[in-house]
Protein backbone atom coordinates (compact mmCIF):
# COMPACT_ATOMS: atom_id res chain seq x y z
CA UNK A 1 -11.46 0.62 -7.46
CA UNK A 2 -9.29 3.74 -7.86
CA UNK A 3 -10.02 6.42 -10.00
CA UNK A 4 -7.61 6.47 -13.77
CA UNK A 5 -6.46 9.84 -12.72
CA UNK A 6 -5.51 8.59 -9.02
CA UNK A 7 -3.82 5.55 -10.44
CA UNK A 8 -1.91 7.79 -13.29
CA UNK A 9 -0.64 9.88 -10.74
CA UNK A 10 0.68 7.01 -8.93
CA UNK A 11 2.08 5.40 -11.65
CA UNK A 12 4.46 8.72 -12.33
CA UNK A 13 4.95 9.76 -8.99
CA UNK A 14 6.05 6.12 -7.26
CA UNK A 15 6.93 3.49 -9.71
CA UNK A 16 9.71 1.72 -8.91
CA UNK A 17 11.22 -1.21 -11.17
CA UNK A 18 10.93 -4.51 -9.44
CA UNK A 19 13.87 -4.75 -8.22
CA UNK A 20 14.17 -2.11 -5.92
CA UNK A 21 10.96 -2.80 -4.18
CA UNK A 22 11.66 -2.57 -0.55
CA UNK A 23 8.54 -5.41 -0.09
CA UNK A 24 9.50 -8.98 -0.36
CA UNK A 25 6.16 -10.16 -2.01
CA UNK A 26 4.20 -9.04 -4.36
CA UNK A 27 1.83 -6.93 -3.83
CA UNK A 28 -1.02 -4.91 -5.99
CA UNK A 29 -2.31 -1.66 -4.65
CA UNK A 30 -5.63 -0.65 -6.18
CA UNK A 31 -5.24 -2.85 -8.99
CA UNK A 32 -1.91 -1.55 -9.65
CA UNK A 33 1.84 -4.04 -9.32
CA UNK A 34 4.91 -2.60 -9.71
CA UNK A 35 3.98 0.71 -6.65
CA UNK A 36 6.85 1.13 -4.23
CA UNK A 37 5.38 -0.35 -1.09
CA UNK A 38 6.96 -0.74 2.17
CA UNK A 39 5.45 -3.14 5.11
CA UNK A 40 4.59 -1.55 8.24
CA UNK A 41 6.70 -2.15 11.12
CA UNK A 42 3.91 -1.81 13.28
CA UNK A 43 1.91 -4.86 12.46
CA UNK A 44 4.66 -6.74 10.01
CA UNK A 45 1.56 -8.20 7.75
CA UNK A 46 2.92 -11.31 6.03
CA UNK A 47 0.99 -13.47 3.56
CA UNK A 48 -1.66 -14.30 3.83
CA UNK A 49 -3.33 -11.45 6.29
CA UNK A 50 -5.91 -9.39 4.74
CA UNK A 51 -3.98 -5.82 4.01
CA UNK A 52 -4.31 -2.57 3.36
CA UNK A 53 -2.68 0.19 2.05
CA UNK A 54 -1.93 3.95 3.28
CA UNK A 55 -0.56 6.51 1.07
CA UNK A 56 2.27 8.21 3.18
CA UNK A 57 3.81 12.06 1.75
CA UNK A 58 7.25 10.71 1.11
CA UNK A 59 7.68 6.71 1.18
CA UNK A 60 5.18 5.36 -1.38
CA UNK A 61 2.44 3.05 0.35
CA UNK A 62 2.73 1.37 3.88
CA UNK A 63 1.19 -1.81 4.01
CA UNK A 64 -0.50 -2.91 7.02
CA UNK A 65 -2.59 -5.17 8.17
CA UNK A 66 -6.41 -4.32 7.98
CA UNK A 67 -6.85 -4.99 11.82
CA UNK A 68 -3.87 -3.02 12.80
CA UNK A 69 -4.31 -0.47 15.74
CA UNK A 70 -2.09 2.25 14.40
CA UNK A 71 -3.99 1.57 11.05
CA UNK A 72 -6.94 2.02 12.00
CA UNK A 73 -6.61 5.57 14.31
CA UNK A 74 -4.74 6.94 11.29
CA UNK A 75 -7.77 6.32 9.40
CA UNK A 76 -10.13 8.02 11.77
CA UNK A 77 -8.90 11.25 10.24
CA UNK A 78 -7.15 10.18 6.45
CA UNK A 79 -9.92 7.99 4.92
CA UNK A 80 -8.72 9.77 1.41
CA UNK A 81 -5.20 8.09 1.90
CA UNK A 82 -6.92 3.96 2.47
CA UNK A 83 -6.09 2.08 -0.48
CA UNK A 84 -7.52 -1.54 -1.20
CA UNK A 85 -4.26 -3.85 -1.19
CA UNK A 86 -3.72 -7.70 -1.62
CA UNK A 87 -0.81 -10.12 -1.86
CA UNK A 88 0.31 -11.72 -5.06
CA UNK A 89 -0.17 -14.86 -6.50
């Protein structure tokens, strides 16, 4: 589970209203709906694969799958930036 502060921050910093989420499901990120999310184009996860989330500096969180390979060498250096993710009901 995310930290309040971490999930305050993220809540200020990359809300977006609903509509312009560029996902097309639902998604919660740490416990939190409503973060602007974007699917990876590596790996195109699509419900119901088992995701994950990666912070990126400028486009929200990338969701990938968790057994992407381009997921998981970015995390060999940038465990700080994992962040637990699963589809909507």
């Amino acid at each position: 589970e995310l930290p309040t502060k971490v999930i305050e921050i993220a809540k200020q910093t990359i809300f977006r209203p609903t509509a312009e989420r560029t996902t097309k499901a639902d998604i919660t990120v740490g416990g939190v709906n409503n973060l602007m999310t974007r699917i990876a184009k590596c790996c195109n996860p699509v419900s119901p694969d088992d995701i994950v989330g990666y912070v990126t500096r400028d486009r929200g969180i990338t969701i990938h799958r968790q057994d992407c390979a381009f997921m998981l060498r970015l995390l060999e250096s940038r465990q700080d930036r994992k962040l637990t993710a699963q589809w909507g009901e």
